[in-house]
PDB file of N, CA and C in Angstrom:
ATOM      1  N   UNK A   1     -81.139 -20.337   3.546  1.00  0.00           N
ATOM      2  CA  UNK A   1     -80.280 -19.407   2.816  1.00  0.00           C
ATOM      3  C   UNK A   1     -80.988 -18.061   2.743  1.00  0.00           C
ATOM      4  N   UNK A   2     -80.099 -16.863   3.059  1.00  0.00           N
ATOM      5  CA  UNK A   2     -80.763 -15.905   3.141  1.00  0.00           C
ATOM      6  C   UNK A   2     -80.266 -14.727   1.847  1.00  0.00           C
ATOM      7  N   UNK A   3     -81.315 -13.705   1.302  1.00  0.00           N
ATOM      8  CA  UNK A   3     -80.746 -13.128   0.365  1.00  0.00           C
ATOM      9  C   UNK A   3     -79.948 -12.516   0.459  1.00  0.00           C
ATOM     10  N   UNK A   4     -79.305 -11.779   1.445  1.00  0.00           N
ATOM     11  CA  UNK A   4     -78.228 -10.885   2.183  1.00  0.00           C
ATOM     12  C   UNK A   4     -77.221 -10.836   0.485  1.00  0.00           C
ATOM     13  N   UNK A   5     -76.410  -9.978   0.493  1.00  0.00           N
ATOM     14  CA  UNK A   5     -75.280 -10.016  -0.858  1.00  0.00           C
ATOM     15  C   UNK A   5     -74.686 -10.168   0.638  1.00  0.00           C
ATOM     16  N   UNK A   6     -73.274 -10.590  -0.307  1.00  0.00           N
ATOM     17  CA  UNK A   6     -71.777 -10.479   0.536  1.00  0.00           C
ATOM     18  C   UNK A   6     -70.650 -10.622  -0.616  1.00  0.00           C
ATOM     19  N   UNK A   7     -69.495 -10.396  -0.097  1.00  0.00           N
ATOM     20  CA  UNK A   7     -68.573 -10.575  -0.962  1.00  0.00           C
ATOM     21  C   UNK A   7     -68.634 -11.986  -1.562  1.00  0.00           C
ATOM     22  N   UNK A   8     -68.337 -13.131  -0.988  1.00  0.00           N
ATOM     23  CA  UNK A   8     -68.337 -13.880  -1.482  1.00  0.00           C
ATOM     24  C   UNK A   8     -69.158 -14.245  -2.758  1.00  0.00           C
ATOM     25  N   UNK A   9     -70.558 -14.157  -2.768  1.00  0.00           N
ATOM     26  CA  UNK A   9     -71.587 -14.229  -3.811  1.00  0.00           C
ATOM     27  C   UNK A   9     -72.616 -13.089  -4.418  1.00  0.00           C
ATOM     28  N   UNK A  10     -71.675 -11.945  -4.312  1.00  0.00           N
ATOM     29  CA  UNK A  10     -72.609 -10.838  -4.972  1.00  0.00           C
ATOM     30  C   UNK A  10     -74.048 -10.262  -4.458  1.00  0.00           C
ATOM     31  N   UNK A  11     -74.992  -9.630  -5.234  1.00  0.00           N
ATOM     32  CA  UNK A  11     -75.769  -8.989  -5.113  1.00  0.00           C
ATOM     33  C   UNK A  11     -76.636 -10.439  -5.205  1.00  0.00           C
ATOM     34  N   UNK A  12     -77.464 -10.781  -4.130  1.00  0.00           N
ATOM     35  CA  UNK A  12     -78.628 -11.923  -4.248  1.00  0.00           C
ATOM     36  C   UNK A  12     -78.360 -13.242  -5.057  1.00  0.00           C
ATOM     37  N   UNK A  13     -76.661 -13.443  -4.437  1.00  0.00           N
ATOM     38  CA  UNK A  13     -76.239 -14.837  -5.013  1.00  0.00           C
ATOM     39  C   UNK A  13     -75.540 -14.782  -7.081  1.00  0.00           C
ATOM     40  N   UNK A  14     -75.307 -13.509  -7.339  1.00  0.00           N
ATOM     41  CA  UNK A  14     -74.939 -12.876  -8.408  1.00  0.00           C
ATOM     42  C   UNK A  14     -73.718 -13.323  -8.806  1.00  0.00           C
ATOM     43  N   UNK A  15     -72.966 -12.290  -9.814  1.00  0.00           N
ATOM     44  CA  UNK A  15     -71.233 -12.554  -9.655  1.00  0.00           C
ATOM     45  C   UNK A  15     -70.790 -12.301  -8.281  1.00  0.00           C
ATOM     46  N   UNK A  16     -69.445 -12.790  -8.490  1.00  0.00           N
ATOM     47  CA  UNK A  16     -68.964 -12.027  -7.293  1.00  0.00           C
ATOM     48  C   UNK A  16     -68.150 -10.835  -7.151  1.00  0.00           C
ATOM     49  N   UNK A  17     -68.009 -10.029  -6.062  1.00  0.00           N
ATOM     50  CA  UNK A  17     -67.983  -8.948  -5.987  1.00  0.00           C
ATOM     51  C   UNK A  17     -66.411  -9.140  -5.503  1.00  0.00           C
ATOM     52  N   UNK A  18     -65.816  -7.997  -6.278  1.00  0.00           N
ATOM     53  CA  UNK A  18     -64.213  -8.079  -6.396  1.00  0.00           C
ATOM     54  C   UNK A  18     -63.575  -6.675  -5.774  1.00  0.00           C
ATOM     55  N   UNK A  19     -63.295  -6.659  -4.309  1.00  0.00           N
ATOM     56  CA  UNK A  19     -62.269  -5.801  -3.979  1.00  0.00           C
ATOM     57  C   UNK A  19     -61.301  -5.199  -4.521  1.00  0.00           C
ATOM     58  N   UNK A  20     -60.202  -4.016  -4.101  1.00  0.00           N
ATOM     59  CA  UNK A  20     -59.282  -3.559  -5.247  1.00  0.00           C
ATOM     60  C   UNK A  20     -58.370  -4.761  -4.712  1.00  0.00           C
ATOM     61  N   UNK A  21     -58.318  -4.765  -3.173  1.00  0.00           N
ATOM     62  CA  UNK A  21     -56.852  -6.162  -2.940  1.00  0.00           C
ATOM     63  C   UNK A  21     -56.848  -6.941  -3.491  1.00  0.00           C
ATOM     64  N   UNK A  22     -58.046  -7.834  -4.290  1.00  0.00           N
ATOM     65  CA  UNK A  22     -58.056  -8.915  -4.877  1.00  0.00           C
ATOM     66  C   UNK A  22     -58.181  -8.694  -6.281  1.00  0.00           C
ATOM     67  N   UNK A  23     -57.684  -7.561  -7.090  1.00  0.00           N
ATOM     68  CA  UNK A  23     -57.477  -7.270  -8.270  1.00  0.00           C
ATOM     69  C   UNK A  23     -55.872  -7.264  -8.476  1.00  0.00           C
ATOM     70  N   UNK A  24     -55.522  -8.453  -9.420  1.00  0.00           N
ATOM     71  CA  UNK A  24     -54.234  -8.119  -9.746  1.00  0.00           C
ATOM     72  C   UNK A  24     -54.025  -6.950 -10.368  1.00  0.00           C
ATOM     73  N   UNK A  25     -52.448  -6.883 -10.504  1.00  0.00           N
ATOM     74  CA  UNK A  25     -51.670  -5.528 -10.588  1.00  0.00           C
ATOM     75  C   UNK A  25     -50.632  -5.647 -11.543  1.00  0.00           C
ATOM     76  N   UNK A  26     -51.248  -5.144 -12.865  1.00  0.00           N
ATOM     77  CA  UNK A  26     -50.362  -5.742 -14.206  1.00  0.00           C
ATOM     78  C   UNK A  26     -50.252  -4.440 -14.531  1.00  0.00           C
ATOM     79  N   UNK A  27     -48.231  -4.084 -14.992  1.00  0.00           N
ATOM     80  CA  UNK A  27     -47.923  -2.571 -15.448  1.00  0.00           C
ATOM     81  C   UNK A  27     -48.855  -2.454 -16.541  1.00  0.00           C
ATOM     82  N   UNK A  28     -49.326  -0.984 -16.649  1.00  0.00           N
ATOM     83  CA  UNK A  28     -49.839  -0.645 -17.930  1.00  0.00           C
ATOM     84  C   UNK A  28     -51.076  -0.808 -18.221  1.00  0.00           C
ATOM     85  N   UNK A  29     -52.004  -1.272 -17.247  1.00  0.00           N
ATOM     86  CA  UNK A  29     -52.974  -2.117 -17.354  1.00  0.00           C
ATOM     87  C   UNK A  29     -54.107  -1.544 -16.391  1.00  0.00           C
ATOM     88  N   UNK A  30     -54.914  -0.475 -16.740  1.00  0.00           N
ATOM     89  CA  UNK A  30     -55.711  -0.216 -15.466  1.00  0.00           C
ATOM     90  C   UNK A  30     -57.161  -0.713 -15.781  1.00  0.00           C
ATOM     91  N   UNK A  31     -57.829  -0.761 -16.663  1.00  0.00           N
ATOM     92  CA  UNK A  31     -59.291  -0.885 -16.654  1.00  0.00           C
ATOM     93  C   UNK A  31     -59.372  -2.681 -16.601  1.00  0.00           C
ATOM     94  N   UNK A  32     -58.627  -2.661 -16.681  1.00  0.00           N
ATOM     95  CA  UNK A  32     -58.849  -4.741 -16.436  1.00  0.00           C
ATOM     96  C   UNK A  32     -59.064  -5.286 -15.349  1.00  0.00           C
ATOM     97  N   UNK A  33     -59.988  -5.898 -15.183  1.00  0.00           N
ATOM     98  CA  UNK A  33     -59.824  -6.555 -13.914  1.00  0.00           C
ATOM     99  C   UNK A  33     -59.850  -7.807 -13.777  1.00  0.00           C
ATOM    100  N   UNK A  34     -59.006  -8.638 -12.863  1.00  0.00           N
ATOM    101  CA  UNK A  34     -58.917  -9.683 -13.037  1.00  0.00           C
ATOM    102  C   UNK A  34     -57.976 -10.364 -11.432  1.00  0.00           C
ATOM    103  N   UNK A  35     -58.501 -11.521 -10.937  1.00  0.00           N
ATOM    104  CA  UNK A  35     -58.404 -11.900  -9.589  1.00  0.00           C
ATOM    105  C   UNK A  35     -56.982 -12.245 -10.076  1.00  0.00           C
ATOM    106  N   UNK A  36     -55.847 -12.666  -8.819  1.00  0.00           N
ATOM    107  CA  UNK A  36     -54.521 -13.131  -9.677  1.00  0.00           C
ATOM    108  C   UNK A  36     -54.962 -14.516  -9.761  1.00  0.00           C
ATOM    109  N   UNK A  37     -55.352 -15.591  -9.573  1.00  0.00           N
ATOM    110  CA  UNK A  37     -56.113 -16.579  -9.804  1.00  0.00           C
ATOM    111  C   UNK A  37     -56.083 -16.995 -11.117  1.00  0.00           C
ATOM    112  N   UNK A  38     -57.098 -15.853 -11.445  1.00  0.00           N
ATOM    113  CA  UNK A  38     -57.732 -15.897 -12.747  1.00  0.00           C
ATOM    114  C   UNK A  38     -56.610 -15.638 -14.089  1.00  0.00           C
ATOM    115  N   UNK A  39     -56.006 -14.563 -13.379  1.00  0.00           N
ATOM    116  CA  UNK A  39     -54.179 -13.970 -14.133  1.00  0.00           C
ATOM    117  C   UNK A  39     -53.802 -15.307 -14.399  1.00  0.00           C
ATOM    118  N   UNK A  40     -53.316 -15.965 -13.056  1.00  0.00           N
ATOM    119  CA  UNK A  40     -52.560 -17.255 -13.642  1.00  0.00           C
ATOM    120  C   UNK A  40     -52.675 -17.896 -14.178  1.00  0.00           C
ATOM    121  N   UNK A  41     -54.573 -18.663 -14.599  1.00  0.00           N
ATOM    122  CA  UNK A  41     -54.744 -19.238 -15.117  1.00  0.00           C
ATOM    123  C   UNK A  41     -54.958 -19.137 -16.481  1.00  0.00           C
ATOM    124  N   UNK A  42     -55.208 -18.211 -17.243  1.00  0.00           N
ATOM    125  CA  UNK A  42     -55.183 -17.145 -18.312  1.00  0.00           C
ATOM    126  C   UNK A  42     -53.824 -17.359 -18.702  1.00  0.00           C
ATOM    127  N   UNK A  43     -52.883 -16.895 -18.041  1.00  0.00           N
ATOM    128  CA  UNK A  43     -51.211 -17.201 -18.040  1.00  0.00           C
ATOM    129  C   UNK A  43     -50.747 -18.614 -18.568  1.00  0.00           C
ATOM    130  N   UNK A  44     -51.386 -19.303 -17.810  1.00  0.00           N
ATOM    131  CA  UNK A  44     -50.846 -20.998 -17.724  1.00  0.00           C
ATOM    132  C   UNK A  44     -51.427 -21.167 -19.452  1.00  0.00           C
ATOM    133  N   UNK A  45     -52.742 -20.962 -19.650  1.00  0.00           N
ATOM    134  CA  UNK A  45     -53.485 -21.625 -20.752  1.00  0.00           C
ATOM    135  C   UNK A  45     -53.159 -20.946 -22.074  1.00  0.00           C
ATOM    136  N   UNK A  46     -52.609 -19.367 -21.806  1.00  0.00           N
ATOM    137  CA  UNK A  46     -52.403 -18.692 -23.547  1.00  0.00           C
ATOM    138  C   UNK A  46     -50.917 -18.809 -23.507  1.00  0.00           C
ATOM    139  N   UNK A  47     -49.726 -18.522 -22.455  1.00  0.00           N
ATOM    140  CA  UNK A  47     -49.052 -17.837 -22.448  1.00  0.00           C
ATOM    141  C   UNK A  47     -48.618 -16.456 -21.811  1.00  0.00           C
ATOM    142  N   UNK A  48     -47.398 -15.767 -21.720  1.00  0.00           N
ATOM    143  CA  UNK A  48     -47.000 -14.665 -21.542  1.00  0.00           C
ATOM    144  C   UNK A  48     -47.652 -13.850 -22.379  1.00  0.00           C
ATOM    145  N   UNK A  49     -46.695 -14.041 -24.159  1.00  0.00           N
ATOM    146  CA  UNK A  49     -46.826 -12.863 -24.944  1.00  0.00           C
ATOM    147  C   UNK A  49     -48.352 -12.716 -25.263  1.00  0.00           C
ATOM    148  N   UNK A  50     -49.076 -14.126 -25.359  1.00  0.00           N
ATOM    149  CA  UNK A  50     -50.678 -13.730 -26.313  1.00  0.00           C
ATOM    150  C   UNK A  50     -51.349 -12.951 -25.256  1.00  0.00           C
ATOM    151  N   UNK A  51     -51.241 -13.066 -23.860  1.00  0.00           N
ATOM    152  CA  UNK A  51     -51.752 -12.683 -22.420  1.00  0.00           C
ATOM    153  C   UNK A  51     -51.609 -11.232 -22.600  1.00  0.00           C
ATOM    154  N   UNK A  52     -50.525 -10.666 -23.166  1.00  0.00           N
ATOM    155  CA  UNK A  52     -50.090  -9.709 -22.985  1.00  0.00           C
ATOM    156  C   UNK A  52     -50.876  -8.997 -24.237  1.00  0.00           C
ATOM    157  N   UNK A  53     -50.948  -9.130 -24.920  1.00  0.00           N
ATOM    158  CA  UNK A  53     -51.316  -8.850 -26.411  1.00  0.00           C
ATOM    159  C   UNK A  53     -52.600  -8.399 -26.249  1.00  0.00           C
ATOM    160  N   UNK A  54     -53.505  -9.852 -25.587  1.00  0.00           N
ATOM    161  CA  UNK A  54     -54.676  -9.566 -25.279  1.00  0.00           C
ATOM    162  C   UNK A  54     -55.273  -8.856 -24.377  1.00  0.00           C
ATOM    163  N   UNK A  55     -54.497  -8.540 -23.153  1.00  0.00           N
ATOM    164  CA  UNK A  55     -54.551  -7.503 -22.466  1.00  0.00           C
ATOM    165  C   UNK A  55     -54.545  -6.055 -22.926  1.00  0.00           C
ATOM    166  N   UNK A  56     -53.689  -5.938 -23.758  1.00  0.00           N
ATOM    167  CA  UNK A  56     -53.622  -4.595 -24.399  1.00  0.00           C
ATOM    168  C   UNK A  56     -54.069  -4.066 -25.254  1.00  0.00           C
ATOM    169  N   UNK A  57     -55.169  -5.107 -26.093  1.00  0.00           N
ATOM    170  CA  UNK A  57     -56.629  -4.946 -26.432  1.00  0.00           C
ATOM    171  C   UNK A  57     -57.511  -4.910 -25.948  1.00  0.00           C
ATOM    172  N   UNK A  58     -57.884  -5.250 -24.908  1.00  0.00           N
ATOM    173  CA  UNK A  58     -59.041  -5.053 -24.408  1.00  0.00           C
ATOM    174  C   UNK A  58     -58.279  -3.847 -23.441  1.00  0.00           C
ATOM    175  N   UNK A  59     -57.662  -3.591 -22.915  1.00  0.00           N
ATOM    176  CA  UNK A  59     -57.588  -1.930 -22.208  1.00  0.00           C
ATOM    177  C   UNK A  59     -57.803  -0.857 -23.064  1.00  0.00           C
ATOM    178  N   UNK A  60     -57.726  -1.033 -24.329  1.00  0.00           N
ATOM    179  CA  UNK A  60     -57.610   0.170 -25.279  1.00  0.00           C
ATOM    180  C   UNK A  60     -59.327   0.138 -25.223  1.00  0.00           C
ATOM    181  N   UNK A  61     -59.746  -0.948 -25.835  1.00  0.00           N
ATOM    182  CA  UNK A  61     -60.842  -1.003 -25.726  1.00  0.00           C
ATOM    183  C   UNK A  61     -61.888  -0.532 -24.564  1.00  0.00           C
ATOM    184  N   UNK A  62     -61.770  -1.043 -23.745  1.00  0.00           N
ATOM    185  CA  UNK A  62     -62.548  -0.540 -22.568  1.00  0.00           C
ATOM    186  C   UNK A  62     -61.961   0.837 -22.112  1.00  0.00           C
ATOM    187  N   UNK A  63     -60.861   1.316 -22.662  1.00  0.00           N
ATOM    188  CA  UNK A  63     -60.989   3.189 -22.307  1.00  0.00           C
ATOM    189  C   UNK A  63     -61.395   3.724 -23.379  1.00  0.00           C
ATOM    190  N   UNK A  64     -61.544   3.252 -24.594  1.00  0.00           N
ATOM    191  CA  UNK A  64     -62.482   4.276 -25.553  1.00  0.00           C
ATOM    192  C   UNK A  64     -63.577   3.835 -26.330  1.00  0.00           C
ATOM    193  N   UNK A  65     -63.891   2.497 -26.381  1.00  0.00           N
ATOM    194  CA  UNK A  65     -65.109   2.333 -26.649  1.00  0.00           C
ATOM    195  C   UNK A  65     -66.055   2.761 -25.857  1.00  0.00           C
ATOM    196  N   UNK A  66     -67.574   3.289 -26.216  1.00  0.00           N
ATOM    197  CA  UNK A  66     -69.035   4.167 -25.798  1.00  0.00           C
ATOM    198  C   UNK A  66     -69.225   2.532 -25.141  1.00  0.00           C
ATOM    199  N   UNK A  67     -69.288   1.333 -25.975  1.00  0.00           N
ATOM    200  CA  UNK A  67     -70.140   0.391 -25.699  1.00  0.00           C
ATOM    201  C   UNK A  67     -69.706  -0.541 -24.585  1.00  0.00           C
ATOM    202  N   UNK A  68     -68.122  -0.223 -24.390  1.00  0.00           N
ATOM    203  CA  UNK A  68     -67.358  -0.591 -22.760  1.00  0.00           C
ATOM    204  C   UNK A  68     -67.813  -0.710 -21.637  1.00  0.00           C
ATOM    205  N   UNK A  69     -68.637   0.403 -21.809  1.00  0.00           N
ATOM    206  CA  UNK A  69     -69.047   1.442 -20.174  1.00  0.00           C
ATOM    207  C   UNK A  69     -69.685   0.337 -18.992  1.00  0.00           C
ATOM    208  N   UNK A  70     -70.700  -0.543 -19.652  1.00  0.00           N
ATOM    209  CA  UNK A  70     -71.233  -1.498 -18.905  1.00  0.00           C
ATOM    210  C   UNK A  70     -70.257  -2.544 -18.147  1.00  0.00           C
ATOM    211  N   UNK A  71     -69.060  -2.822 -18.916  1.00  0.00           N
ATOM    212  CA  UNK A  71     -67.961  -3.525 -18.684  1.00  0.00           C
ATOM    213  C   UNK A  71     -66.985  -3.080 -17.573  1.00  0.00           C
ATOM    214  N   UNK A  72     -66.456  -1.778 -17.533  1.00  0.00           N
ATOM    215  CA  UNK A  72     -65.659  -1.053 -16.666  1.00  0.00           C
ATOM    216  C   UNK A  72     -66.010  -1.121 -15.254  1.00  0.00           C
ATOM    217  N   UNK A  73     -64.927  -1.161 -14.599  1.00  0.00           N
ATOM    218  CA  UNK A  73     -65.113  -1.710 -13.035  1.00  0.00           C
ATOM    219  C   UNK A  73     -65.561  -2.886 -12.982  1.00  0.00           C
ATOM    220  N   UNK A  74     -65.814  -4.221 -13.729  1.00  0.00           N
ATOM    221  CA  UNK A  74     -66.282  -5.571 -13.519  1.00  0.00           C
ATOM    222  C   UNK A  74     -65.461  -6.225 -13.708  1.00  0.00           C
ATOM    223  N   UNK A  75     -65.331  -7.561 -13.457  1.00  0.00           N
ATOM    224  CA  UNK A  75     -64.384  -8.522 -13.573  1.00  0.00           C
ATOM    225  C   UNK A  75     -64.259  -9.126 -15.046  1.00  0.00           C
ATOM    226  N   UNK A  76     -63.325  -8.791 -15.505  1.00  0.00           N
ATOM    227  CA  UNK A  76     -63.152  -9.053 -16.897  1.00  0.00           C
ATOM    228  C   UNK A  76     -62.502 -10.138 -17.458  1.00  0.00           C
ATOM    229  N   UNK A  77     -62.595 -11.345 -16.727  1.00  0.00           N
ATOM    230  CA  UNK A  77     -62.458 -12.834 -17.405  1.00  0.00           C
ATOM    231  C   UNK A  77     -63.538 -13.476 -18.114  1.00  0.00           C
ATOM    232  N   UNK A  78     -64.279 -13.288 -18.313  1.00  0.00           N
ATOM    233  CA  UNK A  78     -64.971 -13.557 -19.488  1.00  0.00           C
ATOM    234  C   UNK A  78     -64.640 -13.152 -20.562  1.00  0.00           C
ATOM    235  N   UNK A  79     -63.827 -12.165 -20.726  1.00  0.00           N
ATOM    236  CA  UNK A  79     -63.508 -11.888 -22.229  1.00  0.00           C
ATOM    237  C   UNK A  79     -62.442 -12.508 -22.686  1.00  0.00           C
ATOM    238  N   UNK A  80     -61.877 -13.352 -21.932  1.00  0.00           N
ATOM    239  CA  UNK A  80     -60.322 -14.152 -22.798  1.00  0.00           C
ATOM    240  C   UNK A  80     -60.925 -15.428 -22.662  1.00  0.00           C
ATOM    241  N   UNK A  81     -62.237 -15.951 -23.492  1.00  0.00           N
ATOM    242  CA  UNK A  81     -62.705 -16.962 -23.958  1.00  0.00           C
ATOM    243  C   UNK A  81     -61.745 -17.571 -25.163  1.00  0.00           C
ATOM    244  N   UNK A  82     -61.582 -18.571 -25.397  1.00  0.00           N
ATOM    245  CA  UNK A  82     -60.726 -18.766 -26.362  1.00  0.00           C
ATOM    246  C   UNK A  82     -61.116 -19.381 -27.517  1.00  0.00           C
ATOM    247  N   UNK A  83     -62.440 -18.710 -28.132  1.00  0.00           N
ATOM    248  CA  UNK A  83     -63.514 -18.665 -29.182  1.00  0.00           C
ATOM    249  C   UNK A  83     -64.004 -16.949 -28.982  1.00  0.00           C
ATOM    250  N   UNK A  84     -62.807 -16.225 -27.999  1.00  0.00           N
ATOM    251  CA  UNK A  84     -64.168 -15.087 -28.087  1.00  0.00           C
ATOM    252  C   UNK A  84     -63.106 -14.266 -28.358  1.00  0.00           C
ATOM    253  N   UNK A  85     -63.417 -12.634 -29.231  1.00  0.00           N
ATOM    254  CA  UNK A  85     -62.968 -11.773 -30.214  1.00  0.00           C
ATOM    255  C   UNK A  85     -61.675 -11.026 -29.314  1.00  0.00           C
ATOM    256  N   UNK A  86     -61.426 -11.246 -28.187  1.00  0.00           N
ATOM    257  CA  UNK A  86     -60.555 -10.647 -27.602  1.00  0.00           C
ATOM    258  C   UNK A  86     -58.737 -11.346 -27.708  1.00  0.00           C
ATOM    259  N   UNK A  87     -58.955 -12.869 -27.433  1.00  0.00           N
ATOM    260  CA  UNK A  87     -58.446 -13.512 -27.943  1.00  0.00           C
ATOM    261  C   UNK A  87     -57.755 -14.132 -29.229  1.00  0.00           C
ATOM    262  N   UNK A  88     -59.090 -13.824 -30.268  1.00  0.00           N
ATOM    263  CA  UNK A  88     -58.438 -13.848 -31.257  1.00  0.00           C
ATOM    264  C   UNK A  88     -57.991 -12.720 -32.314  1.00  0.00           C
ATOM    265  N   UNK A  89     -58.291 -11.937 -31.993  1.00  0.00           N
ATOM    266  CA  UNK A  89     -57.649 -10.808 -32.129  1.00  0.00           C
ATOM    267  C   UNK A  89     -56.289 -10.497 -31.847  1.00  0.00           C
ATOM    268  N   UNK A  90     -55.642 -10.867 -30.491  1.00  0.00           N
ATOM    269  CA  UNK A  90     -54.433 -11.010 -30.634  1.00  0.00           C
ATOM    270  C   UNK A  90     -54.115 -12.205 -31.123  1.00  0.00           C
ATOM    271  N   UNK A  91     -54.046 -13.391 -31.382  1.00  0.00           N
ATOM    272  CA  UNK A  91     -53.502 -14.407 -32.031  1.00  0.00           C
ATOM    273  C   UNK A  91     -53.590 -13.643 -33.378  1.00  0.00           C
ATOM    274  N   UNK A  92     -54.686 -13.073 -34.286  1.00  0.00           N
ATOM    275  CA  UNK A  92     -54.000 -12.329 -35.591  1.00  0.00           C
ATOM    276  C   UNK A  92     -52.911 -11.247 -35.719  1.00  0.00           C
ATOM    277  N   UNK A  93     -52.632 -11.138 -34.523  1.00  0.00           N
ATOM    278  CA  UNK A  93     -51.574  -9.688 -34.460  1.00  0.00           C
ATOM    279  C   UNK A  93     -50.025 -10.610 -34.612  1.00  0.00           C
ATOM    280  N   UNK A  94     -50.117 -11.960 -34.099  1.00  0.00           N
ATOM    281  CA  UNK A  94     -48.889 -12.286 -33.604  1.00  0.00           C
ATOM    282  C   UNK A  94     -48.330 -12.737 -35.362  1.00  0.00           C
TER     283      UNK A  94
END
């Protein structure tokens, strides 16, 4: 095995590295990123509306939070943990 990055496994076997083609394409929605994969499955497990909810917290978030910045341009499924503040945050809205 050689250290080479590639798409498939990132920088020295890292995350992986996410093209714009392989970023879904949700209205309203630009700093998110997320494979459609990952969309669906997110989809399948919260729902439409909480999906939606939670999406539109964390975009607000990641365009004006200072502490975002590290986050922006990365693949952002880790944050719809469903113990983690993004998530439940919209479940208190509903």
């Amino acid at each position: 095995m050689s250290g080479d990055a590639s798409i498939e496994n990132g920088k020295l076997g890292g995350r992986p590295k996410y093209g714009v083609d392989l970023k879904v394409q949700i209205p309203d929605i630009e700093f998110v990123i997320l494979t459609p994969n990952q969309y669906g499955s997110l989809l399948e497990k919260y729902g439409y509306e909480l999906l939606q909810k939670a999406l539109i917290i964390l975009e607000n978030w990641l365009k004006t939070s200072p502490q975002s910045e590290k986050y922006r341009g990365k693949n952002n499924y880790a944050h719809f943990r469903a113990d983690g503040w993004v998530i439940n945050l919209a479940k208190n809205l509903e």
